[in-house]
N, C-alpha and C. Protein backbone atom coordinates (compact mmCIF):
# COMPACT_ATOMS: atom_id res chain seq x y z
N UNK A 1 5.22 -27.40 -20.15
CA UNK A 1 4.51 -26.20 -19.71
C UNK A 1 5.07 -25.78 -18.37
N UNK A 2 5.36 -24.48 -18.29
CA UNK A 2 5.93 -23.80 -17.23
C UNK A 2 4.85 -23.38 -16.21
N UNK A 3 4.95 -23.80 -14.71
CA UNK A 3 3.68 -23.65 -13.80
C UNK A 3 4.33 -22.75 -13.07
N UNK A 4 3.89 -21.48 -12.75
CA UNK A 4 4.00 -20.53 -12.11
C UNK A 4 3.43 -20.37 -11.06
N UNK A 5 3.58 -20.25 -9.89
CA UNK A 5 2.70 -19.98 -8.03
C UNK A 5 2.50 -18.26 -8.22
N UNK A 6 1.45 -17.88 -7.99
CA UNK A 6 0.84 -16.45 -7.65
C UNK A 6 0.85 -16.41 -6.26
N UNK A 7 0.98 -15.19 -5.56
CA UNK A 7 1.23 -15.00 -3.96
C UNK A 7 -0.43 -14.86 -3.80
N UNK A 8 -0.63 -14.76 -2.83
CA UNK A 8 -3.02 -14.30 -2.17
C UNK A 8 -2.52 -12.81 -2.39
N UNK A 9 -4.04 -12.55 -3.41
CA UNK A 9 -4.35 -10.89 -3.03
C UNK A 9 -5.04 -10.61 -1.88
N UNK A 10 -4.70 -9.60 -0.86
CA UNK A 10 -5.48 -9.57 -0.36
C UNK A 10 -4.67 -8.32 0.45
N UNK A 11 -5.89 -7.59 1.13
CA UNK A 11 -6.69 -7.48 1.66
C UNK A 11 -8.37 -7.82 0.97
N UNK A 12 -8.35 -6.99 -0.57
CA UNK A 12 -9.63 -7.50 -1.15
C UNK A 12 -10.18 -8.56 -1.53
N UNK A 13 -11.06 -9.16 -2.13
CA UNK A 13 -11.37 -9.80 -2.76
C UNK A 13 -10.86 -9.60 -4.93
N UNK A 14 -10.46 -11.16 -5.22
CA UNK A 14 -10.16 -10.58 -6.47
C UNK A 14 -10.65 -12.13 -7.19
N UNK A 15 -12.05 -11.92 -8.19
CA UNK A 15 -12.46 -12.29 -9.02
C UNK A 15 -12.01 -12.38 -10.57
N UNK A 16 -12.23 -13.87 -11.07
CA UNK A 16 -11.92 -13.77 -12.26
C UNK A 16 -10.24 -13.46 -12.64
N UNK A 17 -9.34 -13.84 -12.25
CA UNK A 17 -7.65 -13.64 -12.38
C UNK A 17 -7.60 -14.31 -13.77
N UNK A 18 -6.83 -13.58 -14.58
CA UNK A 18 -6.07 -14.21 -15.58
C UNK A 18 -4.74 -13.42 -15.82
N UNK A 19 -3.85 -14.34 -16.33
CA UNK A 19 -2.45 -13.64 -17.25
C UNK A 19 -2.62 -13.02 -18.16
N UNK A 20 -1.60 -12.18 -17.71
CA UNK A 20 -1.06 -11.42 -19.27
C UNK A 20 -0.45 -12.27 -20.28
N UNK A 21 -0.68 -11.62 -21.28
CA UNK A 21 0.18 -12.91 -22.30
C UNK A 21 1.80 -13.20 -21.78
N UNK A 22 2.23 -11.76 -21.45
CA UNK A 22 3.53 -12.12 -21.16
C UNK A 22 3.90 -12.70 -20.01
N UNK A 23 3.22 -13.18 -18.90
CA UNK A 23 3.09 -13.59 -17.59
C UNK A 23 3.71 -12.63 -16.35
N UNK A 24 3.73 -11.49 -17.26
CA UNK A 24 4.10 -10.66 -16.05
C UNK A 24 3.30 -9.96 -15.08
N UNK A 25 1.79 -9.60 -14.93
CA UNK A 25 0.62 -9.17 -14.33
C UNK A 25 -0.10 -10.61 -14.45
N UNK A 26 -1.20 -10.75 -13.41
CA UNK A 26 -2.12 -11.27 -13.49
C UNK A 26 -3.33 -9.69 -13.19
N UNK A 27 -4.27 -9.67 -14.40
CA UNK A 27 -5.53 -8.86 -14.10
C UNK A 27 -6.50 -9.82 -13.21
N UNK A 28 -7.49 -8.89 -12.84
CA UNK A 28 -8.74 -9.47 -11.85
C UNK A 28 -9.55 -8.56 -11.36
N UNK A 29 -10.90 -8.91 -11.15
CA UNK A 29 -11.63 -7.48 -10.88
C UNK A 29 -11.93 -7.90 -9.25
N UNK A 30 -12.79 -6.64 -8.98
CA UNK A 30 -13.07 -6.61 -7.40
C UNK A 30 -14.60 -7.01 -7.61
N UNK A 31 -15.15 -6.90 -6.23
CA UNK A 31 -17.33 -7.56 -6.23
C UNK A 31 -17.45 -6.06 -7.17
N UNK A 32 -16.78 -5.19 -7.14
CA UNK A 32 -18.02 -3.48 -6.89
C UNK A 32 -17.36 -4.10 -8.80
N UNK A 33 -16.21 -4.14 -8.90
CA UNK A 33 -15.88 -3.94 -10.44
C UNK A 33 -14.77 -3.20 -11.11
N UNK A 34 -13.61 -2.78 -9.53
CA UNK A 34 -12.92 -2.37 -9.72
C UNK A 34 -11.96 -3.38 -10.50
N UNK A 35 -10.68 -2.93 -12.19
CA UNK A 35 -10.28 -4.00 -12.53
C UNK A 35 -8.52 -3.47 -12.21
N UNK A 36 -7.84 -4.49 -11.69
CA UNK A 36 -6.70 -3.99 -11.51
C UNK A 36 -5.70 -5.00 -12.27
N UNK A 37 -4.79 -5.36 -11.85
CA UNK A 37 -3.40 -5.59 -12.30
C UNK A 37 -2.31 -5.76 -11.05
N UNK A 38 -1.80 -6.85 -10.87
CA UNK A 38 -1.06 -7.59 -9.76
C UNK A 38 0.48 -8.16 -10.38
N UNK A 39 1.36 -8.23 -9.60
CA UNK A 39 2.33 -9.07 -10.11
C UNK A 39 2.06 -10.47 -9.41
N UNK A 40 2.43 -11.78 -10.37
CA UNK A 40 2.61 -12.92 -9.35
C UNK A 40 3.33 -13.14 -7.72
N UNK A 41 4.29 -11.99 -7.90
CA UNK A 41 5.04 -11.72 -6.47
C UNK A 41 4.16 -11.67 -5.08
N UNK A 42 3.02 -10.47 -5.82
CA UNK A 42 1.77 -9.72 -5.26
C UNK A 42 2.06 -8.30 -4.92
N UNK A 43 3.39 -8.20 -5.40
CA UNK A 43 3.50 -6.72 -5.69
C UNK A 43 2.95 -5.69 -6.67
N UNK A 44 3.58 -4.62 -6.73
CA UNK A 44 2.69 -3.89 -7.75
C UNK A 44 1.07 -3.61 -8.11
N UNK A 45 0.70 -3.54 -7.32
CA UNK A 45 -0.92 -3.45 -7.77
C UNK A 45 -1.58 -2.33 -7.99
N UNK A 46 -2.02 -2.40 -9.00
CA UNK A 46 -1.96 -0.96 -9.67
C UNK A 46 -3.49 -1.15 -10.20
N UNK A 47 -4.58 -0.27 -10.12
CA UNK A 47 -5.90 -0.02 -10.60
C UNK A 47 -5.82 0.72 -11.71
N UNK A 48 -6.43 -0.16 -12.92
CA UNK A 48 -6.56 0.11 -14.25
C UNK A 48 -7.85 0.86 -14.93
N UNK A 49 -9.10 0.09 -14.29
CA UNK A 49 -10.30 1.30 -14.25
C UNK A 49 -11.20 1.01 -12.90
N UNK A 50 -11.30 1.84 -12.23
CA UNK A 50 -11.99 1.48 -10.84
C UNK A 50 -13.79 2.25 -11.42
N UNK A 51 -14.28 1.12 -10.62
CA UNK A 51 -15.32 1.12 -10.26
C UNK A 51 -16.14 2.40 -10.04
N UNK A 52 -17.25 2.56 -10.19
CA UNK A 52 -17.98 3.85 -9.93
C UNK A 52 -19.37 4.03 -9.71
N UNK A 53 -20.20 4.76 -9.54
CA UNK A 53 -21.50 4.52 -9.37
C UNK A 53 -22.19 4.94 -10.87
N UNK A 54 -22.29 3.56 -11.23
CA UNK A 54 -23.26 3.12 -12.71
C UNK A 54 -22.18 2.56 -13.27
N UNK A 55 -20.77 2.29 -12.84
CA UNK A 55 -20.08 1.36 -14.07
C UNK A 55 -19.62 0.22 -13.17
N UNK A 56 -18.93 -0.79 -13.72
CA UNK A 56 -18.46 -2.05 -12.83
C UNK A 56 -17.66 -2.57 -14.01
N UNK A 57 -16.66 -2.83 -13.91
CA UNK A 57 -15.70 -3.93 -14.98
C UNK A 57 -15.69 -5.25 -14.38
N UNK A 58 -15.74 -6.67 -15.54
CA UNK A 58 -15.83 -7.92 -14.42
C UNK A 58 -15.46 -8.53 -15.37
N UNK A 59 -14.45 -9.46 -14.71
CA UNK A 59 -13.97 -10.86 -16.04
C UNK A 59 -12.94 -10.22 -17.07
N UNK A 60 -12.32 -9.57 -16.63
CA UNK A 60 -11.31 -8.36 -17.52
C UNK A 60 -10.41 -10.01 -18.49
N UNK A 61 -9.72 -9.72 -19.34
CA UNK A 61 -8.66 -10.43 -20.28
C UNK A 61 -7.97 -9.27 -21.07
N UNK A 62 -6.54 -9.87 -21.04
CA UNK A 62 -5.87 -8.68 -22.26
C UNK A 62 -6.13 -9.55 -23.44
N UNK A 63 -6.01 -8.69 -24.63
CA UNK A 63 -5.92 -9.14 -25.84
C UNK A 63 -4.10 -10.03 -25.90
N UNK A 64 -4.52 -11.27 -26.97
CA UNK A 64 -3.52 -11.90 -27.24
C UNK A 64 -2.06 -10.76 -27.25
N UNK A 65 -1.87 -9.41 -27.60
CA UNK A 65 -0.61 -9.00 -27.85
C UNK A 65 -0.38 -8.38 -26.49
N UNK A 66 -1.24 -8.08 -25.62
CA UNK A 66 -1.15 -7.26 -24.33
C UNK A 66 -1.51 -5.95 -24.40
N UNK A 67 -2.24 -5.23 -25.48
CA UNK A 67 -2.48 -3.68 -25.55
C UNK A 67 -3.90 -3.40 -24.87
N UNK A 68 -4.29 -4.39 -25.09
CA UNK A 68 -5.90 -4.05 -24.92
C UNK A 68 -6.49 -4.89 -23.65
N UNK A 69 -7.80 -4.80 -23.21
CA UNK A 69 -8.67 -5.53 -22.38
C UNK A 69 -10.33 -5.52 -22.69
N UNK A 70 -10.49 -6.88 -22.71
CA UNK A 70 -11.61 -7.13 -23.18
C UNK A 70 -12.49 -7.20 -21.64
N UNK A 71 -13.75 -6.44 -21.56
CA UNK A 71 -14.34 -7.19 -20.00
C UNK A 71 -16.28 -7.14 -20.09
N UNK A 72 -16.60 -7.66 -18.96
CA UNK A 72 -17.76 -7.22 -19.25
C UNK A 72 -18.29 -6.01 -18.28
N UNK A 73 -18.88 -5.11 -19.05
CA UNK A 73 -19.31 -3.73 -18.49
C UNK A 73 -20.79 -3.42 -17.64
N UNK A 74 -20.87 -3.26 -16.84
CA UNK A 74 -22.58 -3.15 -15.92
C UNK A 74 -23.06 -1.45 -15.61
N UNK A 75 -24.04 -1.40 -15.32
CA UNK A 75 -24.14 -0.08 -15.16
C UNK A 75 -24.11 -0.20 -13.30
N UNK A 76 -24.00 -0.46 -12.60
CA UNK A 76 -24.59 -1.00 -11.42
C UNK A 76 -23.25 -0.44 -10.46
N UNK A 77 -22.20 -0.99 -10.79
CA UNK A 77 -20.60 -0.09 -9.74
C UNK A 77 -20.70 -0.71 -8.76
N UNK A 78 -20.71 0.52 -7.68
CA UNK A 78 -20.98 1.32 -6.90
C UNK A 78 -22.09 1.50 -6.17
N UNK A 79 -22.94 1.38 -7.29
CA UNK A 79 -24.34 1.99 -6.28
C UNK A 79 -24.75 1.05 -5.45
N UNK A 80 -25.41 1.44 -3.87
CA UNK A 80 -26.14 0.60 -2.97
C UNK A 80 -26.90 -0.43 -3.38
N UNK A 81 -27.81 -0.02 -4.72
CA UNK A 81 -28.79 -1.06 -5.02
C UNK A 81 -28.78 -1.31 -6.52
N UNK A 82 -29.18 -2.07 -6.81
CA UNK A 82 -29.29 -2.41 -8.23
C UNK A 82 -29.76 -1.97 -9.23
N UNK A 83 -29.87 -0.48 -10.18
CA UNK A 83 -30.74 -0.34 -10.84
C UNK A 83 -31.24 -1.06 -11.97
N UNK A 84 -32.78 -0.13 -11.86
CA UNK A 84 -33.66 -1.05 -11.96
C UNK A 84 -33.79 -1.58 -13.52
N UNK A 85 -32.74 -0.67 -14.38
CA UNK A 85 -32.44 -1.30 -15.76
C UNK A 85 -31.02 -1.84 -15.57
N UNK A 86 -30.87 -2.73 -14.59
CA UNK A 86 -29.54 -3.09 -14.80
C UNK A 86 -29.15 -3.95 -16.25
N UNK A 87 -28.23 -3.36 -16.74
CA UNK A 87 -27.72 -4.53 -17.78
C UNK A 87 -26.11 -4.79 -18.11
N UNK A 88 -25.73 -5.73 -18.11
CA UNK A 88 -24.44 -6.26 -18.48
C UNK A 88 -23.96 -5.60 -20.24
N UNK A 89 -23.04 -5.44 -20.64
CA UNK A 89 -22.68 -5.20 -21.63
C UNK A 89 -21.13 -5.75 -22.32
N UNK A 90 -20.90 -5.58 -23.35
CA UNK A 90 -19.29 -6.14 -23.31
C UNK A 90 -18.37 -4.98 -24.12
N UNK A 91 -17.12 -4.73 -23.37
CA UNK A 91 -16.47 -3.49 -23.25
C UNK A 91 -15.12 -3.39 -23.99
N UNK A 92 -14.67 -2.94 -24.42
CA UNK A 92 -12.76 -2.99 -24.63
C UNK A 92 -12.24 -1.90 -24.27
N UNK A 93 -11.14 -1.93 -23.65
CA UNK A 93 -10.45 -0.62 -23.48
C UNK A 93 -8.57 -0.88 -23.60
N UNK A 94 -7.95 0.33 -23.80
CA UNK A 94 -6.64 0.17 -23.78
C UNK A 94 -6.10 -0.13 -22.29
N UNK A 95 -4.92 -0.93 -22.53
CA UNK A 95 -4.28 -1.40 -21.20
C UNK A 95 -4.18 -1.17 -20.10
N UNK A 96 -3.92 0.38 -20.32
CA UNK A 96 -3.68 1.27 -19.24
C UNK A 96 -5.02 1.85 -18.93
N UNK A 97 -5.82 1.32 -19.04
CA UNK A 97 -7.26 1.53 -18.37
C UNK A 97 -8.51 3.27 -19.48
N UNK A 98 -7.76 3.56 -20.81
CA UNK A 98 -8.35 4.44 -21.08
C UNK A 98 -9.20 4.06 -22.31
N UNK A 99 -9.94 5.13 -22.40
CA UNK A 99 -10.77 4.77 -23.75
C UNK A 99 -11.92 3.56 -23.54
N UNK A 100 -12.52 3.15 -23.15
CA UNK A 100 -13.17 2.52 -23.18
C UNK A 100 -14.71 2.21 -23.73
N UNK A 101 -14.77 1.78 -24.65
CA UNK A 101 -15.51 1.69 -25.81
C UNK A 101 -16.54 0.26 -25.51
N UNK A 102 -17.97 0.47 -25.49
CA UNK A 102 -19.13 -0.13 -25.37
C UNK A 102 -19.24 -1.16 -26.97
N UNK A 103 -18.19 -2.57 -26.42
CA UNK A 103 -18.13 -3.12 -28.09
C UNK A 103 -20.02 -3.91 -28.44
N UNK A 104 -20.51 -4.08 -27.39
CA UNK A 104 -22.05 -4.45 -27.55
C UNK A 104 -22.52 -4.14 -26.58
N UNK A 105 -23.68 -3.48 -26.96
CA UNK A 105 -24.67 -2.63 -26.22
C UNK A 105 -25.75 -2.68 -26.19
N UNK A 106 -26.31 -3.58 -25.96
CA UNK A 106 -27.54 -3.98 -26.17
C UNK A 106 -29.19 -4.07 -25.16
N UNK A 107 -29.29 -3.02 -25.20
CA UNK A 107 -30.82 -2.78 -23.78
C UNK A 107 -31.23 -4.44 -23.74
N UNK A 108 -31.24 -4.64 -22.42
CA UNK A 108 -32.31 -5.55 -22.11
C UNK A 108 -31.64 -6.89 -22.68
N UNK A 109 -30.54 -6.97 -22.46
CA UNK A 109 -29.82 -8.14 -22.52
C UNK A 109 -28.30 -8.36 -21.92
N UNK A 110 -27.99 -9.34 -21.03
CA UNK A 110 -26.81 -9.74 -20.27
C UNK A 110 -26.18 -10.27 -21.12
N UNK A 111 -24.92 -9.48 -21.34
CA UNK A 111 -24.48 -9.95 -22.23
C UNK A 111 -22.91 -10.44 -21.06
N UNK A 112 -22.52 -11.72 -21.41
CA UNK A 112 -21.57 -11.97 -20.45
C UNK A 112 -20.24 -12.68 -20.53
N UNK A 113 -18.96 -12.99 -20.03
CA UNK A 113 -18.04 -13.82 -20.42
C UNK A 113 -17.44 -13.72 -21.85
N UNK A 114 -17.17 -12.96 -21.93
CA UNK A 114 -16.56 -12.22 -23.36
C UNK A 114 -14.68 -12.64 -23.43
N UNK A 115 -14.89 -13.04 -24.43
CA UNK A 115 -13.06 -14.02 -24.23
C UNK A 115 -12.62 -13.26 -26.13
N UNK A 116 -11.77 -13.12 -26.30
CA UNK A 116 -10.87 -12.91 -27.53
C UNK A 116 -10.97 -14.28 -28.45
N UNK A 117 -11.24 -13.99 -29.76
CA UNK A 117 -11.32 -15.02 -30.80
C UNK A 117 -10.13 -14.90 -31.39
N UNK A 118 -10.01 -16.26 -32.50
CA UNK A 118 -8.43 -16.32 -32.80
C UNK A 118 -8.27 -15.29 -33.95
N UNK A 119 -8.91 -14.45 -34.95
CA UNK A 119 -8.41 -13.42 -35.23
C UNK A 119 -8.54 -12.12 -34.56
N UNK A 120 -7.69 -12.43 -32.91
CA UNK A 120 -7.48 -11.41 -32.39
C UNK A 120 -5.85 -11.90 -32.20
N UNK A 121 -5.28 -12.95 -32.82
CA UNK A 121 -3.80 -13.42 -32.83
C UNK A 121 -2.90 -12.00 -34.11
């Protein structure tokens, strides 16, 4: 197994890092939920869906081939305080940060840590 060194992101904070399948990005989200995309260098960093007031992306993963991203979705962002129906949800969207589709939606339940099953090979 090939061990690869990642450079520190930073100025921000970056939660939840994983590889791309191909090891060329590591994704990771921010506290608010912004989800971006890094090279191991620590170059390139490029924001894929940023954060907003009522959305938050967290725990992002690409799908096994690299097209897609699986994450979990909040209504919360952005905003100062927490609303008061906050709920977690679980999300997919294409790579490049579009389309993003509510894959469970469920009022009144946290739904959380959402990972790709093996017929997603």
């Amino acid at each position: 197994m090939r061990t690869r060194q990642a450079s520190a992101v930073r100025p921000q904070s970056a939660e939840h890092p994983t590889w791309s399948p191909d090891s060329r990005w590591i994704i990771y989200n921010n506290p608010q939920g912004t989800i971006q995309k890094i090279r191991p260098s620590g170059t390139g960093r490029q924001t894929i869906a940023a954060a907003s007031d009522g959305f938050g992306g967290h725990k992002p993963s690409y799908s096994p081939d690299g097209t897609k991203i699986l994450f979990m979705c909040d209504n919360n962002g952005t905003l100062p305080d927490v609303p008061s129906d906050f709920n977690q949800d679980i999300c997919v969207m294409h790579a490049n940060g579009s389309n993003v589709v509510h894959v469970i939606d469920t009022p009144n339940v946290l739904e959380n840590w959402p990972s790709w099953g093996p017929a997603a090979h």
